[in-house]
PDB file of N, CA and C in Angstrom:
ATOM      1  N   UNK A   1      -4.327  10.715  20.692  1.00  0.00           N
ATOM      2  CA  UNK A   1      -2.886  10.698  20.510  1.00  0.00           C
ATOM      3  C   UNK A   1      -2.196  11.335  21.712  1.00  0.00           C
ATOM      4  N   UNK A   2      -0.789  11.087  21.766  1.00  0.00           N
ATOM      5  CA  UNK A   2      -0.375  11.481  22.992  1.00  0.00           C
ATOM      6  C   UNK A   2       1.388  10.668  23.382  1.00  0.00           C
ATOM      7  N   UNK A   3       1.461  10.896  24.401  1.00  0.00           N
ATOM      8  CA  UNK A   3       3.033   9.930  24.934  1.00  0.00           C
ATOM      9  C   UNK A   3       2.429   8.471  25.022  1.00  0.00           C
ATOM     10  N   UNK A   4       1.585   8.421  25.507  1.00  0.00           N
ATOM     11  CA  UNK A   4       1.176   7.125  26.045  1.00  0.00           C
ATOM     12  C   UNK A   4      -0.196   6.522  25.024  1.00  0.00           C
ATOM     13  N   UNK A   5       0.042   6.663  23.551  1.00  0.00           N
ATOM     14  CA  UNK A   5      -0.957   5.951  22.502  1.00  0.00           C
ATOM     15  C   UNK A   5      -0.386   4.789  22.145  1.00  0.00           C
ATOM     16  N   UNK A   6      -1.044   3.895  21.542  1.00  0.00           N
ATOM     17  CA  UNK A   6      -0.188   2.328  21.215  1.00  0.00           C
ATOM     18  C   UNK A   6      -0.002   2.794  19.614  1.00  0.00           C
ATOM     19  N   UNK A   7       0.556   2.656  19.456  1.00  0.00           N
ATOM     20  CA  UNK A   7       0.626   2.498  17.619  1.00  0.00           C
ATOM     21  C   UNK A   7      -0.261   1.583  17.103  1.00  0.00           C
ATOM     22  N   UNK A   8      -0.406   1.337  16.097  1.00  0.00           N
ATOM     23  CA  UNK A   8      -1.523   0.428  15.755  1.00  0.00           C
ATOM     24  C   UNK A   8      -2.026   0.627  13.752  1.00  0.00           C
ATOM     25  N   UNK A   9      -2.188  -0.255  13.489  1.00  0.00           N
ATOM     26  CA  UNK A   9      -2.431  -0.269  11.821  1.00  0.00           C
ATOM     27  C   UNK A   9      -3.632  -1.022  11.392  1.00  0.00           C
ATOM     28  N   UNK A  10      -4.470  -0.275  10.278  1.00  0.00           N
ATOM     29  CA  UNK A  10      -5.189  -1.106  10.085  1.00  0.00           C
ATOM     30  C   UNK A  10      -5.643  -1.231   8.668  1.00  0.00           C
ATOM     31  N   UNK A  11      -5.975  -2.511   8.360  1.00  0.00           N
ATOM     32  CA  UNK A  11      -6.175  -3.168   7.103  1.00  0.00           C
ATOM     33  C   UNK A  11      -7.283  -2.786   6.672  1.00  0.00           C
ATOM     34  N   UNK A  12      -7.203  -3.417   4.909  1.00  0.00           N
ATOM     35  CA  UNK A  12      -7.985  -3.135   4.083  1.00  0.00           C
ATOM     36  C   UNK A  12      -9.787  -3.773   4.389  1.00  0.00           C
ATOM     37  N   UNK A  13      -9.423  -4.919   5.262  1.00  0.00           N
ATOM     38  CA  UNK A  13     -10.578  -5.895   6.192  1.00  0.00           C
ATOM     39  C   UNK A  13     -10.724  -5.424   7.007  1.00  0.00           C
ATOM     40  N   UNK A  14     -10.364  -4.295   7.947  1.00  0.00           N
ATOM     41  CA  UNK A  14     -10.967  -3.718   9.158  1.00  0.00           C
ATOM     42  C   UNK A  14      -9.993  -4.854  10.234  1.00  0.00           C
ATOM     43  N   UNK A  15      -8.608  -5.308  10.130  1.00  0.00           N
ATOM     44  CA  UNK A  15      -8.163  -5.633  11.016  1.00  0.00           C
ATOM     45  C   UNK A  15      -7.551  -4.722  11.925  1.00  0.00           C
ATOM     46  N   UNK A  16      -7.176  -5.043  12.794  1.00  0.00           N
ATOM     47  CA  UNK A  16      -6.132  -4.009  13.739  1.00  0.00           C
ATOM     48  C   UNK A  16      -5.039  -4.317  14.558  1.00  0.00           C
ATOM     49  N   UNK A  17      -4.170  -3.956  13.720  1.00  0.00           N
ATOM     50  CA  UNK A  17      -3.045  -4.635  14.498  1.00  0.00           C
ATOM     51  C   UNK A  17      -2.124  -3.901  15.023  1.00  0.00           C
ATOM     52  N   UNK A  18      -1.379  -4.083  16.498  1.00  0.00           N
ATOM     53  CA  UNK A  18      -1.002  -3.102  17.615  1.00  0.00           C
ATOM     54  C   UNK A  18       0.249  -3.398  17.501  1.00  0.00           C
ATOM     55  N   UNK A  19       1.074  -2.172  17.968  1.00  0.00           N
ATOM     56  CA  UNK A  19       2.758  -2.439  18.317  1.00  0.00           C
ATOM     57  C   UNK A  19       3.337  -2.661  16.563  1.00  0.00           C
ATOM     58  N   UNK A  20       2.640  -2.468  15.117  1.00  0.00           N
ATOM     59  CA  UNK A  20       3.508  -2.793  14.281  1.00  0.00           C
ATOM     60  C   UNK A  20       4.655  -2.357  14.411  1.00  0.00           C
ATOM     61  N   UNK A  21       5.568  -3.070  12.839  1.00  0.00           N
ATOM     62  CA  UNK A  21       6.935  -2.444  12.542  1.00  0.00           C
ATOM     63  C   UNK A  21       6.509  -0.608  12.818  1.00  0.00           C
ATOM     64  N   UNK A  22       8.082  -0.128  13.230  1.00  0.00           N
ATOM     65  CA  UNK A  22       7.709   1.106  13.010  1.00  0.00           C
ATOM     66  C   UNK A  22       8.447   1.452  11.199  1.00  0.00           C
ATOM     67  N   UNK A  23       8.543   1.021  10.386  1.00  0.00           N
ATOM     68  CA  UNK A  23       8.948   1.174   9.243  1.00  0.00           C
ATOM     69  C   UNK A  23       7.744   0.767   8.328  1.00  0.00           C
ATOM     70  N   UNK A  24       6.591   0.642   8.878  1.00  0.00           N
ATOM     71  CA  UNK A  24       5.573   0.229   7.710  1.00  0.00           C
ATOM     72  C   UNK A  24       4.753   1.572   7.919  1.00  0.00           C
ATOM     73  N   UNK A  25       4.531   2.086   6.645  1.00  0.00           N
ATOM     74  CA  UNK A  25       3.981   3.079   6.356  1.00  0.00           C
ATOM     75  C   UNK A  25       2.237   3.385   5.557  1.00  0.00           C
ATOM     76  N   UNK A  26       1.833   4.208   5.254  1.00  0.00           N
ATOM     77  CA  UNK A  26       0.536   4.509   4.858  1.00  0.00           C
ATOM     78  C   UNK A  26       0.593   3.775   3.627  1.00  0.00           C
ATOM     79  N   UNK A  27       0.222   3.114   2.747  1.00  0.00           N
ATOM     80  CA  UNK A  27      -0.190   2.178   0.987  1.00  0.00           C
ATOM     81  C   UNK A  27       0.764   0.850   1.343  1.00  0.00           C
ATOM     82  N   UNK A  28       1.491   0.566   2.250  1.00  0.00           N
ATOM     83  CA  UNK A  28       2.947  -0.432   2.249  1.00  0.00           C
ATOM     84  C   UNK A  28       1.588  -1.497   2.418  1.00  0.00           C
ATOM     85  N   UNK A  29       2.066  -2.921   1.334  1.00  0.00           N
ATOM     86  CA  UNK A  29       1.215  -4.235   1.859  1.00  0.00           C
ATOM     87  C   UNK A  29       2.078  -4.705   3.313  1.00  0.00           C
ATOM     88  N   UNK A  30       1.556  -5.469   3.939  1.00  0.00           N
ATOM     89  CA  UNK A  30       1.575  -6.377   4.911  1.00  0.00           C
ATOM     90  C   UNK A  30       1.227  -8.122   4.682  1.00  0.00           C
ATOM     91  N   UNK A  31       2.314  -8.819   5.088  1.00  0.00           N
ATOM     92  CA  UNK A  31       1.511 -10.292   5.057  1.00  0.00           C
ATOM     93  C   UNK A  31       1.404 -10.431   6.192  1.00  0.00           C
ATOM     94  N   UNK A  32       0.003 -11.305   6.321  1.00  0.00           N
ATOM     95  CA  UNK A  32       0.048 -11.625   7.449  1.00  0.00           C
ATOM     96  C   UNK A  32      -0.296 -13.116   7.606  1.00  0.00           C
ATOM     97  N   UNK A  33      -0.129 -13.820   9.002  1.00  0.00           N
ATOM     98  CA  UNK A  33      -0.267 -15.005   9.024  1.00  0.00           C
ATOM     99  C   UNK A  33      -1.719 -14.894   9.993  1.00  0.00           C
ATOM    100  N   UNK A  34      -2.570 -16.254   9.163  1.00  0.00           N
ATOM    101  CA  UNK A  34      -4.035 -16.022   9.341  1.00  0.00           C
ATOM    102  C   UNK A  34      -4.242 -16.686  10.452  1.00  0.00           C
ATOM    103  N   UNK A  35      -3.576 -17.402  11.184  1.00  0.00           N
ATOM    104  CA  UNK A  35      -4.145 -18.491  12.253  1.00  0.00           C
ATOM    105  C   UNK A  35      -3.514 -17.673  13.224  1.00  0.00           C
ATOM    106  N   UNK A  36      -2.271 -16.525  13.541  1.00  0.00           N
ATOM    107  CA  UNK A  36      -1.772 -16.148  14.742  1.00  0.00           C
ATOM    108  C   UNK A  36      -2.073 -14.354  14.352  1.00  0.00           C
ATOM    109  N   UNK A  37      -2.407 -14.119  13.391  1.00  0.00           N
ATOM    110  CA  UNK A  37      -2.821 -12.601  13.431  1.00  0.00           C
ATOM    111  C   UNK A  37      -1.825 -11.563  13.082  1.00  0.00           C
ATOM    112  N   UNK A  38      -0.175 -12.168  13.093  1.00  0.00           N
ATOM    113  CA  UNK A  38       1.021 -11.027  13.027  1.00  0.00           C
ATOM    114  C   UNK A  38       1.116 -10.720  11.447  1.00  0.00           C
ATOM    115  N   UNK A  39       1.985  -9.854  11.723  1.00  0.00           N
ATOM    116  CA  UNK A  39       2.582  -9.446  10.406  1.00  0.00           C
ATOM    117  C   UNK A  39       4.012 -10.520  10.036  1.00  0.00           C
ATOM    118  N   UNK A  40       3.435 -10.982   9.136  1.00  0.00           N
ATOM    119  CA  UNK A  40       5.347 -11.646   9.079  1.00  0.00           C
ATOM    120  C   UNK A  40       6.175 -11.133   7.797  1.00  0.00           C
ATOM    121  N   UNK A  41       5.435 -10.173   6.839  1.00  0.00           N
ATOM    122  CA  UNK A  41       6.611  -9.256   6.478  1.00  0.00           C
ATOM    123  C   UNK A  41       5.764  -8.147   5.899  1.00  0.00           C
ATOM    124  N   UNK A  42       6.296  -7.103   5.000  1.00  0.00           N
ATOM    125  CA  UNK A  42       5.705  -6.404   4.481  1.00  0.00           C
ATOM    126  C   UNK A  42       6.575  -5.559   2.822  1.00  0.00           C
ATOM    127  N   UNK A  43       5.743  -5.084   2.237  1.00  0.00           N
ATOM    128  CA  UNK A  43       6.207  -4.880   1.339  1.00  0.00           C
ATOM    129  C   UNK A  43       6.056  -3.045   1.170  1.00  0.00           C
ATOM    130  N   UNK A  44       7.341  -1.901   0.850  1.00  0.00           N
ATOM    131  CA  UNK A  44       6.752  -0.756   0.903  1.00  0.00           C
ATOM    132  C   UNK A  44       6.302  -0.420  -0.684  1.00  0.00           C
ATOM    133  N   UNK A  45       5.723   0.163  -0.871  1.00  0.00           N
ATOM    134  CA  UNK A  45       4.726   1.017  -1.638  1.00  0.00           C
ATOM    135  C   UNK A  45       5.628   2.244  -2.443  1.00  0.00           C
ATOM    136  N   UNK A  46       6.775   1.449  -2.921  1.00  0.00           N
ATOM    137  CA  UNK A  46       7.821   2.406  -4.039  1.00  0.00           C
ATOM    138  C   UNK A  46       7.975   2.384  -4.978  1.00  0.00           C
ATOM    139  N   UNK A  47       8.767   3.442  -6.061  1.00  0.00           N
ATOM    140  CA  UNK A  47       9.134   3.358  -7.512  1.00  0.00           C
ATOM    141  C   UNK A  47       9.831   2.122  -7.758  1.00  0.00           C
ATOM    142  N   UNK A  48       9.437   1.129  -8.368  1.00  0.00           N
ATOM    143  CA  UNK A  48       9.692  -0.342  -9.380  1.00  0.00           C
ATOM    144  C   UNK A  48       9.495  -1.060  -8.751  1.00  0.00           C
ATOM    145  N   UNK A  49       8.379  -0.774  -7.880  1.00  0.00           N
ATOM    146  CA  UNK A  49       8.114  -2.587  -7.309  1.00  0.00           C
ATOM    147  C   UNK A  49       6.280  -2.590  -7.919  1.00  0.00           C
ATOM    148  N   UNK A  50       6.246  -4.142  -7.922  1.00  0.00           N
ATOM    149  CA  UNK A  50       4.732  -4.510  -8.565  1.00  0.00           C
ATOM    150  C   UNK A  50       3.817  -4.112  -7.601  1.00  0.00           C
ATOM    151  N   UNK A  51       2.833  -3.877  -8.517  1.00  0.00           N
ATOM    152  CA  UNK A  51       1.580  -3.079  -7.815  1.00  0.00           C
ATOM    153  C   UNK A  51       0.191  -3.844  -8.310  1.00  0.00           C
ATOM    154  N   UNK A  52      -0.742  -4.151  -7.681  1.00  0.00           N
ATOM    155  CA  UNK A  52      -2.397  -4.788  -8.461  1.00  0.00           C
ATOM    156  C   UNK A  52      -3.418  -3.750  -8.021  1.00  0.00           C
ATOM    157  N   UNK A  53      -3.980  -2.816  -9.190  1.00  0.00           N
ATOM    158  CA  UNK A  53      -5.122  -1.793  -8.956  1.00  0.00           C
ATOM    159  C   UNK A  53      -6.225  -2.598  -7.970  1.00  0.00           C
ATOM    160  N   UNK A  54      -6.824  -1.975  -6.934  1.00  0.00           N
ATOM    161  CA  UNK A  54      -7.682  -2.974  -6.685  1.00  0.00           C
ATOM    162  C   UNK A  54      -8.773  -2.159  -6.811  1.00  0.00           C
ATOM    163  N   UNK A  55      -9.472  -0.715  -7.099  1.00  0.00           N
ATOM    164  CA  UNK A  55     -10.103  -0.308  -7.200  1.00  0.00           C
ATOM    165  C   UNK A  55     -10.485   0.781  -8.451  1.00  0.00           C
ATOM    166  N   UNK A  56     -11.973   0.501  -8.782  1.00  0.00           N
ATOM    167  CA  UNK A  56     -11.432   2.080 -10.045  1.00  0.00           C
ATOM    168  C   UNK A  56     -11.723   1.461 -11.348  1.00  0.00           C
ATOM    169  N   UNK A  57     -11.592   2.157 -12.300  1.00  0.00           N
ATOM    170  CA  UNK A  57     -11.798   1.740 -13.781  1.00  0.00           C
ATOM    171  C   UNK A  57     -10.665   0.624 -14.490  1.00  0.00           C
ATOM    172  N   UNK A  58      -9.370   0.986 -13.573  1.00  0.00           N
ATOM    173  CA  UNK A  58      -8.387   0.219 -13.625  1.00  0.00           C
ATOM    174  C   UNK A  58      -8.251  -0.706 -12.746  1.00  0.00           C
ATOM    175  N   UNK A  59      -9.398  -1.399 -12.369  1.00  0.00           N
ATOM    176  CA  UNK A  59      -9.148  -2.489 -11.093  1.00  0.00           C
ATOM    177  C   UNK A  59      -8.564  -4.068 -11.747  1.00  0.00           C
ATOM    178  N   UNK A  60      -8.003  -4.917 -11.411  1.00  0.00           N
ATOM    179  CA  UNK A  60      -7.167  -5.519 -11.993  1.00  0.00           C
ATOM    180  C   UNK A  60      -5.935  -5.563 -12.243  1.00  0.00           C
ATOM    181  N   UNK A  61      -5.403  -4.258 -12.782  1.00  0.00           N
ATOM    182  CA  UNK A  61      -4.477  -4.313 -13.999  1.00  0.00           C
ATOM    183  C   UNK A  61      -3.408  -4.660 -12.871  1.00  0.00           C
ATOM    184  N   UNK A  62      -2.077  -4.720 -13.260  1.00  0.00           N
ATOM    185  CA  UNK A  62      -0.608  -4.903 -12.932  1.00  0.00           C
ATOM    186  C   UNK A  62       0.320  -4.604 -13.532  1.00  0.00           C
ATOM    187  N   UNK A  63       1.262  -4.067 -13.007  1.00  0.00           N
ATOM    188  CA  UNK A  63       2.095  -3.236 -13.535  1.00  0.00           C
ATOM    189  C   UNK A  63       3.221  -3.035 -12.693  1.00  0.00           C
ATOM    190  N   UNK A  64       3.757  -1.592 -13.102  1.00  0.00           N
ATOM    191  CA  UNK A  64       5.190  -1.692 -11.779  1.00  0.00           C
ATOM    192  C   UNK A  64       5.063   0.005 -11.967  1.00  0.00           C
ATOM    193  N   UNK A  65       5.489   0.936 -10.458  1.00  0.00           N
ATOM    194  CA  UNK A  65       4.957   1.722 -10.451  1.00  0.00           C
ATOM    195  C   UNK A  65       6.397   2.426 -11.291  1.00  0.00           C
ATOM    196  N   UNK A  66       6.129   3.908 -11.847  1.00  0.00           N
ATOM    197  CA  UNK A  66       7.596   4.053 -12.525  1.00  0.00           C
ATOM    198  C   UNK A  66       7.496   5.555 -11.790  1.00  0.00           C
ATOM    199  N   UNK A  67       6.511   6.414 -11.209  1.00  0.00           N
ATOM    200  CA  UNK A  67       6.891   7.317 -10.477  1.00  0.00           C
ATOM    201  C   UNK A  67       5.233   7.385  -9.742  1.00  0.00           C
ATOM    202  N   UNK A  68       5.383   8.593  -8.864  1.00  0.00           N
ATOM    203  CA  UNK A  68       4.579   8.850  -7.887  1.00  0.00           C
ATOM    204  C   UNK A  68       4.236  10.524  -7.591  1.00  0.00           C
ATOM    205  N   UNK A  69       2.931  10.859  -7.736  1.00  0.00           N
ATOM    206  CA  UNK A  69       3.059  12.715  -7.826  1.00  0.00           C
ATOM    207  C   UNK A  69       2.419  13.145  -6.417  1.00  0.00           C
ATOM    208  N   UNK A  70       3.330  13.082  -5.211  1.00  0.00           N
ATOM    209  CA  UNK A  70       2.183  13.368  -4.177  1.00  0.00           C
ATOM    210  C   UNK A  70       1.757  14.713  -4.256  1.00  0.00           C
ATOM    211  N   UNK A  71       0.391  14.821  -3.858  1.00  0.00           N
ATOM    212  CA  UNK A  71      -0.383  15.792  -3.746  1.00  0.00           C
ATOM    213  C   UNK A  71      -0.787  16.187  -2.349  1.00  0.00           C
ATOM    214  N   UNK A  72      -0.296  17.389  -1.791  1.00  0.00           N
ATOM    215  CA  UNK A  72      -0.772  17.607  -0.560  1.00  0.00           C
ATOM    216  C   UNK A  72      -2.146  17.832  -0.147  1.00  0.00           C
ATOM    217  N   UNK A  73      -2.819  17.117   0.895  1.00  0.00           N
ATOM    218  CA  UNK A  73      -3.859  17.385   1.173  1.00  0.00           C
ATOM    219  C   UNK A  73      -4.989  16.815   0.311  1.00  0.00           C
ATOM    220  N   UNK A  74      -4.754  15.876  -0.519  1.00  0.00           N
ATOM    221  CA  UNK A  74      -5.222  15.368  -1.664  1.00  0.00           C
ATOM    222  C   UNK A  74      -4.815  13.946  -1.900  1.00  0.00           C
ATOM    223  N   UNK A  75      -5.195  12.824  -3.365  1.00  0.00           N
ATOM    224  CA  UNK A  75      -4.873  11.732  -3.658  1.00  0.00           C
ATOM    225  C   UNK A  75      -3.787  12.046  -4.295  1.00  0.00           C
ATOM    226  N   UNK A  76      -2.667  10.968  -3.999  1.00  0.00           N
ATOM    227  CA  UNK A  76      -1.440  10.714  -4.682  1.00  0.00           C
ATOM    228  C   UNK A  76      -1.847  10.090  -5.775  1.00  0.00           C
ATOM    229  N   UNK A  77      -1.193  10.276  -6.614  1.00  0.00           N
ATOM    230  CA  UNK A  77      -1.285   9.955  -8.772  1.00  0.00           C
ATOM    231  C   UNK A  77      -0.427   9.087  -8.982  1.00  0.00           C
ATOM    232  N   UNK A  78      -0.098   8.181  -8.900  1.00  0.00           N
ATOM    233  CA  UNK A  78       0.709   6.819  -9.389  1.00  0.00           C
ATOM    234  C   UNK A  78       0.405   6.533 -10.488  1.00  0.00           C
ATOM    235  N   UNK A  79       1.650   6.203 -11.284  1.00  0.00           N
ATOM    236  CA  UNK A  79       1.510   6.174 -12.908  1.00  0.00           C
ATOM    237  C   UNK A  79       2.304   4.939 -13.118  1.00  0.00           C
ATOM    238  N   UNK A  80       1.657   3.931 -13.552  1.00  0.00           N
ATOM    239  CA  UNK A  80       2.261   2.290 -13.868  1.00  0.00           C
ATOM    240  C   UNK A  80       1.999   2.278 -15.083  1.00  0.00           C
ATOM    241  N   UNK A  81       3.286   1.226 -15.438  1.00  0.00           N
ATOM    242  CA  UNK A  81       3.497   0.854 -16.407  1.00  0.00           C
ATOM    243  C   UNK A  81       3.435  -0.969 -16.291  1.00  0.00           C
ATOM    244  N   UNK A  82       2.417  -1.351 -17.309  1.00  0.00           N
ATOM    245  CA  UNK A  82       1.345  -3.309 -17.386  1.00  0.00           C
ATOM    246  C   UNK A  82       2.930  -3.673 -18.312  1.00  0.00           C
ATOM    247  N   UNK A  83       2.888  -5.220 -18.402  1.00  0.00           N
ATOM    248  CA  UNK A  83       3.375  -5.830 -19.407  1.00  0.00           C
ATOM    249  C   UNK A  83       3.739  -6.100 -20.205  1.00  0.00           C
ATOM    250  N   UNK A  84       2.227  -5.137 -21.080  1.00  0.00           N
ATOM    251  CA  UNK A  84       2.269  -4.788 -22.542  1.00  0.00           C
ATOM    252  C   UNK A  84       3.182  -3.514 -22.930  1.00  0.00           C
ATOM    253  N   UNK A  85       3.424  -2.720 -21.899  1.00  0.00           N
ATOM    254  CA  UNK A  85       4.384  -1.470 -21.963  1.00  0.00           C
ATOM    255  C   UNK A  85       3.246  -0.122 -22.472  1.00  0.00           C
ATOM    256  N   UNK A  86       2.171  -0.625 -21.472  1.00  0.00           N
ATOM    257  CA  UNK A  86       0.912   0.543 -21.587  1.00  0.00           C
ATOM    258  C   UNK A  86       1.037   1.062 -20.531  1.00  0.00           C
ATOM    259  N   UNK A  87       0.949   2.615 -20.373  1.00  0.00           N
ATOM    260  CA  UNK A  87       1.089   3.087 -19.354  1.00  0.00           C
ATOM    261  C   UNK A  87       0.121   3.754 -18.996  1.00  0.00           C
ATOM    262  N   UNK A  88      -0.224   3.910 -17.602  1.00  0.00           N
ATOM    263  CA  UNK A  88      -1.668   4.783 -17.029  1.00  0.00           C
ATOM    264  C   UNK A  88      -1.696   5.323 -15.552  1.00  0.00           C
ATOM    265  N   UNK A  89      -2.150   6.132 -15.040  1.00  0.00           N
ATOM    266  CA  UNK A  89      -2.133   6.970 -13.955  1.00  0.00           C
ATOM    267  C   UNK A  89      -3.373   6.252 -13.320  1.00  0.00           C
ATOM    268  N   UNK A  90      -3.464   6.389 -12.073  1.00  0.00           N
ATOM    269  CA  UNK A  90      -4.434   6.071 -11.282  1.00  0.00           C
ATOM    270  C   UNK A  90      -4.092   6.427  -9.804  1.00  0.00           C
ATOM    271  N   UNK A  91      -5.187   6.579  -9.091  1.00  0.00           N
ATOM    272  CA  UNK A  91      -4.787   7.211  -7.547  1.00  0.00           C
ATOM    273  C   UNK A  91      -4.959   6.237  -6.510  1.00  0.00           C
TER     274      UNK A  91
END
């Protein structure tokens, strides 16, 4: 790190992509387009937008997040609420 580091992000596939938005942050999805490699939008990682567990006892489920407990130095606790109006924590 330094004055002169590139910015750079990388995916859940081990991609790497240089110069992103500077508004995309650590959990935010990304789309990307598969034949030229960019980002062509992204989505951030906030209270009431849809979420899909992808890992965990809760892998699957969907829901919408209704708050967020960050933990310093530790996993953040996200607590969604599915369809059915079941609610559950997961990190």
């Amino acid at each position: 790190d330094g004055k002169k580091s590139v910015p750079y992000i990388v995916t859940h596939d081990a991609r790497t992509i240089r110069y992103p938005d500077p508004s995309i942050k650590i959990n935010d999805t990304v789309v990307i387009d598969v034949k030229t490699g960019k980002v062509t939008d992204f989505i951030k990682f906030d209270t009431g937008n849809t979420v899909m567990v992808i890992g965990g006892r809760n892998t699957g489920r969907v829901g919408i997040i209704t708050h967020r407990e960050r933990h310093a130095s530790s996993y953040d606790i996200v607590h969604i609420k599915d369809a059915a109006g079941n609610q559950f924590a997961t990190r």
